[in-house]
Structure formats: C-alpha cells, structure tokens
PDB file of N, CA and C in Angstrom:
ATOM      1  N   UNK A   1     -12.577  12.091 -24.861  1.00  0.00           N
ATOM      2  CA  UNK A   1     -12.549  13.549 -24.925  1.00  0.00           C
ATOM      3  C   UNK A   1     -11.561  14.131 -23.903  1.00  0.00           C
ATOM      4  N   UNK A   2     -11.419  13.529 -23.089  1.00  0.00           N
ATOM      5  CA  UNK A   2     -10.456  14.023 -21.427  1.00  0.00           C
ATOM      6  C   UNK A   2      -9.036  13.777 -22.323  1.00  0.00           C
ATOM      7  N   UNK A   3      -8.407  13.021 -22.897  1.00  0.00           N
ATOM      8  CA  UNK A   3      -7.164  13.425 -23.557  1.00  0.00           C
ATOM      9  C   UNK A   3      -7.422  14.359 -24.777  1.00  0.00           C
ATOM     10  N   UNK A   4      -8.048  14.494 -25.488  1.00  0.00           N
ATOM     11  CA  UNK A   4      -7.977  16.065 -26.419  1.00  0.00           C
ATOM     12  C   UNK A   4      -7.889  17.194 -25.745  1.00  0.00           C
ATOM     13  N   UNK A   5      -8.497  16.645 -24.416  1.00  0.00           N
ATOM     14  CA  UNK A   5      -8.448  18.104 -23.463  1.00  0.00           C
ATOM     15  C   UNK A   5      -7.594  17.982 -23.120  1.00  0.00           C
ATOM     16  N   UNK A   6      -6.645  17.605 -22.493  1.00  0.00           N
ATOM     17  CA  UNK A   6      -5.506  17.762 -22.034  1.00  0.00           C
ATOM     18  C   UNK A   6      -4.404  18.226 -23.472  1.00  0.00           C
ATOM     19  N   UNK A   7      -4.463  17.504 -24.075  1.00  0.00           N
ATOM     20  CA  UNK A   7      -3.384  17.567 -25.275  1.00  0.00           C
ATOM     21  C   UNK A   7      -3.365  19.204 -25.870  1.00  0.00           C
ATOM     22  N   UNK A   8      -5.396  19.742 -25.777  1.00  0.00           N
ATOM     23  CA  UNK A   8      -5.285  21.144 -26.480  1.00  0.00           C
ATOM     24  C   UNK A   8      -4.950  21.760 -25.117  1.00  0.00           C
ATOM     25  N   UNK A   9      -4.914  21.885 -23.983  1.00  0.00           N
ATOM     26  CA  UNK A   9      -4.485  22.684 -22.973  1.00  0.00           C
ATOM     27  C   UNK A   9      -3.036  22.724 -23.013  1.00  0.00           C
ATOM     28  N   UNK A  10      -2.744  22.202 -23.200  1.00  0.00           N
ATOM     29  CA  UNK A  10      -0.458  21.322 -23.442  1.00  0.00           C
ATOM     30  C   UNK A  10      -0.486  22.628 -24.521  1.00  0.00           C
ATOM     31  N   UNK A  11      -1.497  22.512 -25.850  1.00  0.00           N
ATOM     32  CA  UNK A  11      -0.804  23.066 -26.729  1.00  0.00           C
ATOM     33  C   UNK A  11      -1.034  24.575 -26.683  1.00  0.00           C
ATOM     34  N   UNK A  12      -2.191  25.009 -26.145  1.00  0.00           N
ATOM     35  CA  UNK A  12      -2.253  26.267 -25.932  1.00  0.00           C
ATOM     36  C   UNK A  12      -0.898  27.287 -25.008  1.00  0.00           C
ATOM     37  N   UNK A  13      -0.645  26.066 -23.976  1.00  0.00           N
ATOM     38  CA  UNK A  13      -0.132  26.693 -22.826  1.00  0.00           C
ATOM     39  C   UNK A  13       1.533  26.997 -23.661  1.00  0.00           C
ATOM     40  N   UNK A  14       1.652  25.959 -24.599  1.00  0.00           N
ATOM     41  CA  UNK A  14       3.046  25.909 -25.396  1.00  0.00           C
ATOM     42  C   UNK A  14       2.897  27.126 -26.199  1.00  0.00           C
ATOM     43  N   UNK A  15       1.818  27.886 -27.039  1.00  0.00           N
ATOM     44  CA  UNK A  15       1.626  28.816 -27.999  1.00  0.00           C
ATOM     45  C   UNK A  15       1.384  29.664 -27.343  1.00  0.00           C
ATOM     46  N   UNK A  16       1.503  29.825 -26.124  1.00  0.00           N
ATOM     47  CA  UNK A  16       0.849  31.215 -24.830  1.00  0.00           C
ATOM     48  C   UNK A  16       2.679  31.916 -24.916  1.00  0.00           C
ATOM     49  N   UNK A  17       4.001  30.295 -24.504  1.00  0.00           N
ATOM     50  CA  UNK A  17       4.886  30.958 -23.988  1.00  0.00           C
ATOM     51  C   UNK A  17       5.864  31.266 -25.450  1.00  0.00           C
ATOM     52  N   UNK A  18       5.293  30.952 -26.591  1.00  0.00           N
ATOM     53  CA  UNK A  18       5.967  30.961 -27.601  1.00  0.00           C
ATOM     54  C   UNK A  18       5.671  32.616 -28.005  1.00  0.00           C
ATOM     55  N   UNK A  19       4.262  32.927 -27.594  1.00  0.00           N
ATOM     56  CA  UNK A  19       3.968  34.539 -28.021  1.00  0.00           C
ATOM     57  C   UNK A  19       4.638  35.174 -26.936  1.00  0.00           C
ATOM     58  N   UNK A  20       4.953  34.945 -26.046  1.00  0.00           N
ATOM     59  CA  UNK A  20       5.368  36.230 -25.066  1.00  0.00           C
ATOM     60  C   UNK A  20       6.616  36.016 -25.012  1.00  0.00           C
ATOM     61  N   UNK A  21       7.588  34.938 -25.229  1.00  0.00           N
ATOM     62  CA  UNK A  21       8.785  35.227 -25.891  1.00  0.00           C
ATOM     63  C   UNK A  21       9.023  36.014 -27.264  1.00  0.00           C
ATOM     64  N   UNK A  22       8.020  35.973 -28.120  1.00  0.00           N
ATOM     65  CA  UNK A  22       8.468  36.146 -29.500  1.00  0.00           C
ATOM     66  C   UNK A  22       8.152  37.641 -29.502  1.00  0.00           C
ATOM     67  N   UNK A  23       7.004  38.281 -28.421  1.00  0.00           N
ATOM     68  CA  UNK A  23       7.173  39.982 -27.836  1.00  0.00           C
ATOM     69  C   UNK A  23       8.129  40.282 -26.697  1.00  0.00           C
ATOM     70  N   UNK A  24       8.492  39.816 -26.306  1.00  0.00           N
ATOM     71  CA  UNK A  24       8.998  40.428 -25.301  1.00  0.00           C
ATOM     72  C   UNK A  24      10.762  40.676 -26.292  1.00  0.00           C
ATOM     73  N   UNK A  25      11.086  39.447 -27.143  1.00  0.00           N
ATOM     74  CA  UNK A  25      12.177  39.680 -28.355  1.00  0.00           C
ATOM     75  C   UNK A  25      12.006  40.912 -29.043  1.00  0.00           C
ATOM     76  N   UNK A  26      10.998  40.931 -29.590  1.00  0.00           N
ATOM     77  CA  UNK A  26      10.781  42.223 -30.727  1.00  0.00           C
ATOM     78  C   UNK A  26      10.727  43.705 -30.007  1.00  0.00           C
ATOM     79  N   UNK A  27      10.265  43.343 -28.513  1.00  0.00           N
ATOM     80  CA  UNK A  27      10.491  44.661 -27.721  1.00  0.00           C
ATOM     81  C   UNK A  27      11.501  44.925 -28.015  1.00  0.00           C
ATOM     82  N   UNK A  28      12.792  43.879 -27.305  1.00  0.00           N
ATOM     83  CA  UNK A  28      14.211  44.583 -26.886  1.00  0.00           C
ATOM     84  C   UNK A  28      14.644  44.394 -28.106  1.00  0.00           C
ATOM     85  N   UNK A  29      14.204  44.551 -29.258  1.00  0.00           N
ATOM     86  CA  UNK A  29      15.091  44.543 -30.391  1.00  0.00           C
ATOM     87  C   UNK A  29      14.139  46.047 -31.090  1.00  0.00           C
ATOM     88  N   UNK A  30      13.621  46.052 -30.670  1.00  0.00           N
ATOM     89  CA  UNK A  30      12.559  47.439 -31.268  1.00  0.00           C
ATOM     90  C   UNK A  30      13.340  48.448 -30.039  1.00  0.00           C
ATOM     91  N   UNK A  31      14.191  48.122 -28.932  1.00  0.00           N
ATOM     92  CA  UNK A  31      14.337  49.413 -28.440  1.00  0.00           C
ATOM     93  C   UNK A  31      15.916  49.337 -28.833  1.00  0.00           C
ATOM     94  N   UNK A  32      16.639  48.283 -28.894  1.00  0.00           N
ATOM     95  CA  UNK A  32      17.903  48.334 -29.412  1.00  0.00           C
ATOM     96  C   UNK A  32      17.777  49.270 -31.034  1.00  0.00           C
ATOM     97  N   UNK A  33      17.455  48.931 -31.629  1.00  0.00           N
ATOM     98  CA  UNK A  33      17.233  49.629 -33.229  1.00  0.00           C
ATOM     99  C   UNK A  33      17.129  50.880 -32.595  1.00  0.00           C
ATOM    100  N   UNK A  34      16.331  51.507 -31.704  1.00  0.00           N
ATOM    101  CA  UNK A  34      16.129  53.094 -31.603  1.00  0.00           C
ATOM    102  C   UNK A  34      17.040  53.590 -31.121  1.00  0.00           C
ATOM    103  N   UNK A  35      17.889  52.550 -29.936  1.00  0.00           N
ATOM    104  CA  UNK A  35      18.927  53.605 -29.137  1.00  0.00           C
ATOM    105  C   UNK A  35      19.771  53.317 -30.290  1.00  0.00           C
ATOM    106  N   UNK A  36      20.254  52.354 -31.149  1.00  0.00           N
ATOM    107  CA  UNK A  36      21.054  52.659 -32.283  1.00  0.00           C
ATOM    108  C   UNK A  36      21.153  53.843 -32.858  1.00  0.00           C
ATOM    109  N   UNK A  37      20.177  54.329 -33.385  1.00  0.00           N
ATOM    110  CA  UNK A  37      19.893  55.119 -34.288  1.00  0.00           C
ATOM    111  C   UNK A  37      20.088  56.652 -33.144  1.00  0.00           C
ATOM    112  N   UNK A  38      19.371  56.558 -32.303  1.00  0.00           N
ATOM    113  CA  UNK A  38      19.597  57.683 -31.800  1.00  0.00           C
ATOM    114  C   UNK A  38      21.372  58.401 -31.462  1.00  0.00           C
ATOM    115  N   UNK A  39      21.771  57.585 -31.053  1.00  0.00           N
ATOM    116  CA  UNK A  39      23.612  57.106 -31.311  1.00  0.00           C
ATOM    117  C   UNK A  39      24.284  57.686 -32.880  1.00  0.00           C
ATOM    118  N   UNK A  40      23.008  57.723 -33.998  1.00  0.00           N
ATOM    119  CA  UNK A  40      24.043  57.640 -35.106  1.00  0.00           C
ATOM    120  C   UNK A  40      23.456  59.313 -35.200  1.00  0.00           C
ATOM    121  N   UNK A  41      22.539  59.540 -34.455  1.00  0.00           N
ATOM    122  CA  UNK A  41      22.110  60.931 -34.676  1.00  0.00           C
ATOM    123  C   UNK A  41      23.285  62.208 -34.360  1.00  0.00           C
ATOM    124  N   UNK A  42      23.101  61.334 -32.572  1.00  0.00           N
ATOM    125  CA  UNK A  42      24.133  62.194 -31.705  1.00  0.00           C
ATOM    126  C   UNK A  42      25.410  62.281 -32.176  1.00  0.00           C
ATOM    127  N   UNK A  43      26.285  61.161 -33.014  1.00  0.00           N
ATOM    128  CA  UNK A  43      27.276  61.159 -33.625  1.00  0.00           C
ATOM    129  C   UNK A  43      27.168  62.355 -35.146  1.00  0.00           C
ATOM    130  N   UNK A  44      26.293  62.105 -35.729  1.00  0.00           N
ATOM    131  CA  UNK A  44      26.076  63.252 -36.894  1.00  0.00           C
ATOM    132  C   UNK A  44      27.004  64.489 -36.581  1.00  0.00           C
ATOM    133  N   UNK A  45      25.813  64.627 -34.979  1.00  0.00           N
ATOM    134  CA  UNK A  45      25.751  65.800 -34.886  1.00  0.00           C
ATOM    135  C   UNK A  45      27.010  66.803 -34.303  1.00  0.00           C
ATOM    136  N   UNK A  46      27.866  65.810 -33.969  1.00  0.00           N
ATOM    137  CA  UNK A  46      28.952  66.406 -32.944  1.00  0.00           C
ATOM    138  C   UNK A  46      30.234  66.592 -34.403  1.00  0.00           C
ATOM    139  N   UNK A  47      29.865  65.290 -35.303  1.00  0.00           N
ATOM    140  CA  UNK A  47      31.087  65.373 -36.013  1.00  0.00           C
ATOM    141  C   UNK A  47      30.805  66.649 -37.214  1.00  0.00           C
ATOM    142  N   UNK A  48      29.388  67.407 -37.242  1.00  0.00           N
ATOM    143  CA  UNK A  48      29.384  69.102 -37.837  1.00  0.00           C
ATOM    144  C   UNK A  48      29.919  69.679 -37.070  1.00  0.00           C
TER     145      UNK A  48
END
C-alpha cells in the first residue's frame, strides 16, 4: 500500500501543477482577448 501512496501523491501533485498552469494560461489569454478588443474599440472610435 506505501507505493500506491506514494505513486497517487506523485500523481496528484503532477495534476495540482498541470491545473494552475492551465489557469493561470487562460487568465493571460482571457485578459489579452479584452485588451484586444478594447484596442479595436478605441480604434473605431477615433477613425469616426
């Protein structure tokens, strides 16, 4: 049982840093998309 435990602690600790990479990505890509957009606003608006 002492190696399943170890092996599921390995794998948790691997699926812990796989989620907080895979948010901390979608953050800076969820704030890139907005300042994009906010960019295509400010552009709209200057070229009326």
């Amino acid at each position: 049982m002492t190696g399943f435990n170890i092996i599921l602690v390995f794998a948790i600790i691997l699926f812990a840093r796989l989620g907080v990479r895979l948010f901390v990505k979608w953050k800076q890509l969820k704030n890139e998309s907005s300042h994009d957009e906010d960019e295509k606003k400010e552009d709209s608006k200057t070229r009326e």
